[in-house]
N, C-alpha and C. Protein backbone atom coordinates (compact mmCIF):
# COMPACT_ATOMS: atom_id res chain seq x y z
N UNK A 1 -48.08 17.79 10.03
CA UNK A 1 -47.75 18.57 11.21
C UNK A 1 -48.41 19.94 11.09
N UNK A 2 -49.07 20.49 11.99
CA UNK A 2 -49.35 21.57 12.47
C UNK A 2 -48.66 22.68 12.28
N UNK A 3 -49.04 23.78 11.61
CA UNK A 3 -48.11 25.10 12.09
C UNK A 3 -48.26 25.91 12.74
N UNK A 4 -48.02 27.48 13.51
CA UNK A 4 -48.70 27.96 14.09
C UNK A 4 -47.55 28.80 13.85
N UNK A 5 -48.43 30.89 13.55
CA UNK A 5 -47.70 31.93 13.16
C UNK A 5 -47.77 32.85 14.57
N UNK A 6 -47.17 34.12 14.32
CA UNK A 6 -47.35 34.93 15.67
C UNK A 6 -47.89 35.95 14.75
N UNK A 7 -48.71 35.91 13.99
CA UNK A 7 -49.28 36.89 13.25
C UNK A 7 -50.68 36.85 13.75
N UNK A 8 -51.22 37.71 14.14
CA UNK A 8 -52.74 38.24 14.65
C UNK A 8 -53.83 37.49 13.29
N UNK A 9 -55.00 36.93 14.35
CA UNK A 9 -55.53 36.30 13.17
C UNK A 9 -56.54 37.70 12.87
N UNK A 10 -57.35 37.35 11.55
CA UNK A 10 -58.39 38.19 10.98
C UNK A 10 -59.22 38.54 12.07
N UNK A 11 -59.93 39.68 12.23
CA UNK A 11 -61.26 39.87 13.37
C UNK A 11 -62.22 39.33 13.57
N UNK A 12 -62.64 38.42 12.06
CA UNK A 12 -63.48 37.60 11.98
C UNK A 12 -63.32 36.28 12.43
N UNK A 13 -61.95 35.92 12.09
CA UNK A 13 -61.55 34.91 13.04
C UNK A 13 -61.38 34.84 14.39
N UNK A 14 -60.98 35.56 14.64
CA UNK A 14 -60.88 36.15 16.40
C UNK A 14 -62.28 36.05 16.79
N UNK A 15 -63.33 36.35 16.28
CA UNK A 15 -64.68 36.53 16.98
C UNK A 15 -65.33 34.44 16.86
N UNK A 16 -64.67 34.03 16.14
CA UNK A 16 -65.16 32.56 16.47
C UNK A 16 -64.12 31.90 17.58
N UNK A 17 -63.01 31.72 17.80
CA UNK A 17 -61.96 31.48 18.33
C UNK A 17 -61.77 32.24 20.39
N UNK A 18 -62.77 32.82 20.10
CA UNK A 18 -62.64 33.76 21.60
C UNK A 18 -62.67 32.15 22.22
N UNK A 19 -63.44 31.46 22.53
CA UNK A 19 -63.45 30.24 23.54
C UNK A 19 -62.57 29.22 23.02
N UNK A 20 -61.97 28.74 23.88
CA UNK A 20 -61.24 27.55 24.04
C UNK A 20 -61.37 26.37 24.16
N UNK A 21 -61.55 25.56 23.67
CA UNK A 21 -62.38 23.83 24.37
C UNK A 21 -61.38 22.94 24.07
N UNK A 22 -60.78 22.43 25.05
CA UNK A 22 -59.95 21.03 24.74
C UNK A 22 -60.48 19.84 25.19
N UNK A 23 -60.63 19.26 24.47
CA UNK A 23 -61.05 17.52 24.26
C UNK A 23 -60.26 17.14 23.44
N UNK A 24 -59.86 16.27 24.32
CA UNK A 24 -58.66 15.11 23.82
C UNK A 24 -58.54 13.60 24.59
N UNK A 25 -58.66 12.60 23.60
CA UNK A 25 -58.80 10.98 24.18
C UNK A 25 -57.34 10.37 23.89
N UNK A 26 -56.80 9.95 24.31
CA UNK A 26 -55.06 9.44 24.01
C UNK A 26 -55.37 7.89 24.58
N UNK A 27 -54.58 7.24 23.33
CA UNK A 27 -55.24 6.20 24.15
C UNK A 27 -53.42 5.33 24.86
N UNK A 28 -53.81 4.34 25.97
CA UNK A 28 -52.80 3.91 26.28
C UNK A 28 -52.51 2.35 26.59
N UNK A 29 -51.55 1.70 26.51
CA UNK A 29 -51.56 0.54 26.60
C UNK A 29 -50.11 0.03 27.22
N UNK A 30 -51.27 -0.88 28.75
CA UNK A 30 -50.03 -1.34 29.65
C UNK A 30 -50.44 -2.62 29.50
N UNK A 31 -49.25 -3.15 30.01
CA UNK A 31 -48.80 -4.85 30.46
C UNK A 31 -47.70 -4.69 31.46
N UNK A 32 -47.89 -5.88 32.30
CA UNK A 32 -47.46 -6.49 33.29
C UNK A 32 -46.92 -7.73 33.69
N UNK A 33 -45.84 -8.36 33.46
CA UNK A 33 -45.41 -9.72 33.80
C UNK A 33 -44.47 -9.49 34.53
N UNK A 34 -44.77 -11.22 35.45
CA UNK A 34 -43.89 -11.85 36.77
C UNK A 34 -44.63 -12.65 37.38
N UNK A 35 -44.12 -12.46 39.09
CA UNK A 35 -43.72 -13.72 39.70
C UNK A 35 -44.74 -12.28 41.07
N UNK A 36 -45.72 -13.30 41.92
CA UNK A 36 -46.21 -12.68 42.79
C UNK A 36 -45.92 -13.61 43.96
N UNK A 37 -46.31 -13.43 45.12
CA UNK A 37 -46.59 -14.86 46.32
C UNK A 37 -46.63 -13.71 47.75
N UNK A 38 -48.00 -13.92 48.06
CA UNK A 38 -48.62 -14.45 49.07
C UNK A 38 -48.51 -15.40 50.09
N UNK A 39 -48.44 -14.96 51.45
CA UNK A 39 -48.70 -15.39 52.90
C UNK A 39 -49.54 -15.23 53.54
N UNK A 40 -50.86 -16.26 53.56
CA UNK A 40 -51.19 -15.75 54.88
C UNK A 40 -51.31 -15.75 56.39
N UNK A 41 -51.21 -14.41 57.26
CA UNK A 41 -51.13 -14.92 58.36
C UNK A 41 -52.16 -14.47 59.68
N UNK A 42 -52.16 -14.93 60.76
CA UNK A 42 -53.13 -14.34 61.57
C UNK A 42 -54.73 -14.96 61.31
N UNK A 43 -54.63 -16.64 60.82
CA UNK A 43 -55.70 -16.98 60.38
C UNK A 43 -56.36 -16.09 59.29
N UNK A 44 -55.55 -15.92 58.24
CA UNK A 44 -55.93 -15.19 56.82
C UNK A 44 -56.51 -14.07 57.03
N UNK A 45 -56.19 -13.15 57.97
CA UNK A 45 -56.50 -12.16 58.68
C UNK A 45 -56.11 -11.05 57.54
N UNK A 46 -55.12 -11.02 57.67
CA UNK A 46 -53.52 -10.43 57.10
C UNK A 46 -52.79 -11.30 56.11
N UNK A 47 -52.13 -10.56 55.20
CA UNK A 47 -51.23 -10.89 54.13
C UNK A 47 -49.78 -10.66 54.62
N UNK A 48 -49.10 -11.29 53.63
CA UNK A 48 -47.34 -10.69 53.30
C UNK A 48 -47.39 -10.89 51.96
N UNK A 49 -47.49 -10.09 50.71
CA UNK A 49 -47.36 -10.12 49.59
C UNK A 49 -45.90 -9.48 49.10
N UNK A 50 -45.20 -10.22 48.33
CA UNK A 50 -44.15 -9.49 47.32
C UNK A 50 -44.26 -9.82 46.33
N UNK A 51 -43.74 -9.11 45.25
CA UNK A 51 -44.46 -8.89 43.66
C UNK A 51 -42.68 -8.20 42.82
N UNK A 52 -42.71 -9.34 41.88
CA UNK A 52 -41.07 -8.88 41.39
C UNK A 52 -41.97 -9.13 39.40
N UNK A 53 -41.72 -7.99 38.96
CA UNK A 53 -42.42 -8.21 37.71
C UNK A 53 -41.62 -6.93 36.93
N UNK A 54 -42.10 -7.26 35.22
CA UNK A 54 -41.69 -6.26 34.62
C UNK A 54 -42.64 -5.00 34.01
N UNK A 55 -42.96 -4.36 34.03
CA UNK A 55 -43.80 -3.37 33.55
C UNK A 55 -43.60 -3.13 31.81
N UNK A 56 -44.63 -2.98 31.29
CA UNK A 56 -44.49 -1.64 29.67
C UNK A 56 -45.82 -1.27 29.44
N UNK A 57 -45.47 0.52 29.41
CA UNK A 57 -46.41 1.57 29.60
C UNK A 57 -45.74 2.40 28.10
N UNK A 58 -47.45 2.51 27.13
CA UNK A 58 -47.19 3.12 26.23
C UNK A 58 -48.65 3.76 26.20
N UNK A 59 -48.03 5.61 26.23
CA UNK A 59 -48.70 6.24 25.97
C UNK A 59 -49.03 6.87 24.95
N UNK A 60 -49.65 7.02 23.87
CA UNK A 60 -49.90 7.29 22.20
C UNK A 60 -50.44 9.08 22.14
N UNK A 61 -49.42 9.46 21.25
CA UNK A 61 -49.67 10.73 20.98
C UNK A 61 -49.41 12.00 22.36
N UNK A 62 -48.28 11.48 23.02
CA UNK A 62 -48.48 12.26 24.62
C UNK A 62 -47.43 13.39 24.10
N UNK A 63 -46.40 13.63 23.16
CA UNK A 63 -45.66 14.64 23.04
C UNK A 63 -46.25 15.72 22.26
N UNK A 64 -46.66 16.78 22.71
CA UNK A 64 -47.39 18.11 22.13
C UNK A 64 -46.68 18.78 22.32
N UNK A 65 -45.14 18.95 22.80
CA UNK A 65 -44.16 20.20 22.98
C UNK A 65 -44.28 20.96 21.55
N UNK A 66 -44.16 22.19 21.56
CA UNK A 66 -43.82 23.34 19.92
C UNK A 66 -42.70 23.34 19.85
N UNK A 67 -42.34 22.92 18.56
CA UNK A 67 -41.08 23.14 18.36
C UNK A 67 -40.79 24.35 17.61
N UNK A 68 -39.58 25.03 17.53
CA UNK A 68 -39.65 26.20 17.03
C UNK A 68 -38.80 26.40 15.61
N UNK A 69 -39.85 26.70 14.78
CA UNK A 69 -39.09 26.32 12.95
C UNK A 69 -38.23 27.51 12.59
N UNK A 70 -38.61 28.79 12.96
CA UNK A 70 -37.95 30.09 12.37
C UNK A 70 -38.16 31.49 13.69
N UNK A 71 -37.39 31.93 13.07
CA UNK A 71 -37.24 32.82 14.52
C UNK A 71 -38.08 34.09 14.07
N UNK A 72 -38.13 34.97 12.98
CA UNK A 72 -38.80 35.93 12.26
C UNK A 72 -39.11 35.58 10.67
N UNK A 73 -40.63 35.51 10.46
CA UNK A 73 -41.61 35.15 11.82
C UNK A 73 -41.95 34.07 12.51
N UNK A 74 -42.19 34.18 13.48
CA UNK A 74 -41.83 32.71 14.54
C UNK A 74 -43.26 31.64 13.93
N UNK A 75 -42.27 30.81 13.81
CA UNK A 75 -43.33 29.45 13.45
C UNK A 75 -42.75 28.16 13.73
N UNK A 76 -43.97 27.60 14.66
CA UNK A 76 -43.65 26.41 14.92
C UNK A 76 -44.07 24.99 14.92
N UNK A 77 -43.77 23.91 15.21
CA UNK A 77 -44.37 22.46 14.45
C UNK A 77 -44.55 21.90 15.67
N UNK A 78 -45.83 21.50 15.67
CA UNK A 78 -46.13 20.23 17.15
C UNK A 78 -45.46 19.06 16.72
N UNK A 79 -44.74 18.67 17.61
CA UNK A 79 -44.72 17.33 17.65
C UNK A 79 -45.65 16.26 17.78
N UNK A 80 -45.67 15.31 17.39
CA UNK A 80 -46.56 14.05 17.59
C UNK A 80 -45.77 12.92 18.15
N UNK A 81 -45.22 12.74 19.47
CA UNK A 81 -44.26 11.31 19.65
C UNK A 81 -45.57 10.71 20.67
N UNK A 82 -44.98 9.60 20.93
CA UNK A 82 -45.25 8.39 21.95
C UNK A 82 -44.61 8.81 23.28
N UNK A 83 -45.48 8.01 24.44
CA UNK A 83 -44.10 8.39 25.45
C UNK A 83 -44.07 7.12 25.97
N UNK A 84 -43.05 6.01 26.13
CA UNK A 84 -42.90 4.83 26.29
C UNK A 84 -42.20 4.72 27.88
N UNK A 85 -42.34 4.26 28.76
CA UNK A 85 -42.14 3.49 30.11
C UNK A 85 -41.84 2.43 30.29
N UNK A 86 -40.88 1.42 30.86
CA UNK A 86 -40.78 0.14 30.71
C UNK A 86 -39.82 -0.05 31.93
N UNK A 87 -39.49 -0.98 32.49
CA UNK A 87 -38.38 -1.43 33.46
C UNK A 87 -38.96 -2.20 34.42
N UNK A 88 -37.97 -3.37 35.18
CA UNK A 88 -38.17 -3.54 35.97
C UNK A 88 -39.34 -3.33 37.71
N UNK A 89 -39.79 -3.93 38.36
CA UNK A 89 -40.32 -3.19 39.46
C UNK A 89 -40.18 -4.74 40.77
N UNK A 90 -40.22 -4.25 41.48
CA UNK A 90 -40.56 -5.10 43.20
C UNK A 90 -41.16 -4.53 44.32
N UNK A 91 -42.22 -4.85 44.94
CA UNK A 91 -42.83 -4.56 45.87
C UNK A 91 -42.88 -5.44 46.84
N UNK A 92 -43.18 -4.87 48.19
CA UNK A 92 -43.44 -5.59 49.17
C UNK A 92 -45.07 -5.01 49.80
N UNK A 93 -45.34 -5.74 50.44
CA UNK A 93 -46.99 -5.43 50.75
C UNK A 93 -47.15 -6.30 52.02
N UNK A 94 -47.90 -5.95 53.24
CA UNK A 94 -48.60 -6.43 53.74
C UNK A 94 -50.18 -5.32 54.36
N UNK A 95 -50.66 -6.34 54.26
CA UNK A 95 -52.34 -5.62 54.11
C UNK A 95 -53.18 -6.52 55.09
N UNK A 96 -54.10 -5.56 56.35
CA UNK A 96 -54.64 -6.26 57.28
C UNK A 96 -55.88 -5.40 57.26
């Protein structure tokens, strides 16, 4: 884990650090199961779709909140969690 002080860095450090660049790749991984069905109508013009399925959405490395270790002098620890999604879903659809 990461720490981070509220103490002023060196001048020399400060003079590399003036710019900021964030690049960051997180990676994520969904799935999808169920039951779909399709109508068509209007000579396949047009649909009636409903869609009853379950979702799971996992996102890797998405919690970066600071947490705060000591109050004087303030120092604190990134977190590293997951952020996980999952439940149920149903839709209805028609599309022309």
């Amino acid at each position: 884990k990461e720490t981070y002080t509220s103490e002023p860095p060196a001048l020399a450090e400060k003079e590399e650090t003036v710019r900021d660049h964030f690049h960051r790749v997180c990676p994520s991984l969904q799935m999808q199961m169920g039951f779909r069905w399709e109508k068509g109508l209007f000579q396949q013009r047009h649909a009636f779709v409903a869609k009853l399925a379950y979702e799971y959405q996992i996102f890797f490395y998405q919690n970066q909140f600071l947490r705060l270790l000591n109050n004087d002098p303030l120092l604190f620890a990134e977190n590293q969690g997951d952020l996980t999604l999952s439940g149920g879903t149903f839709s209805l659809c028609f599309t022309f």
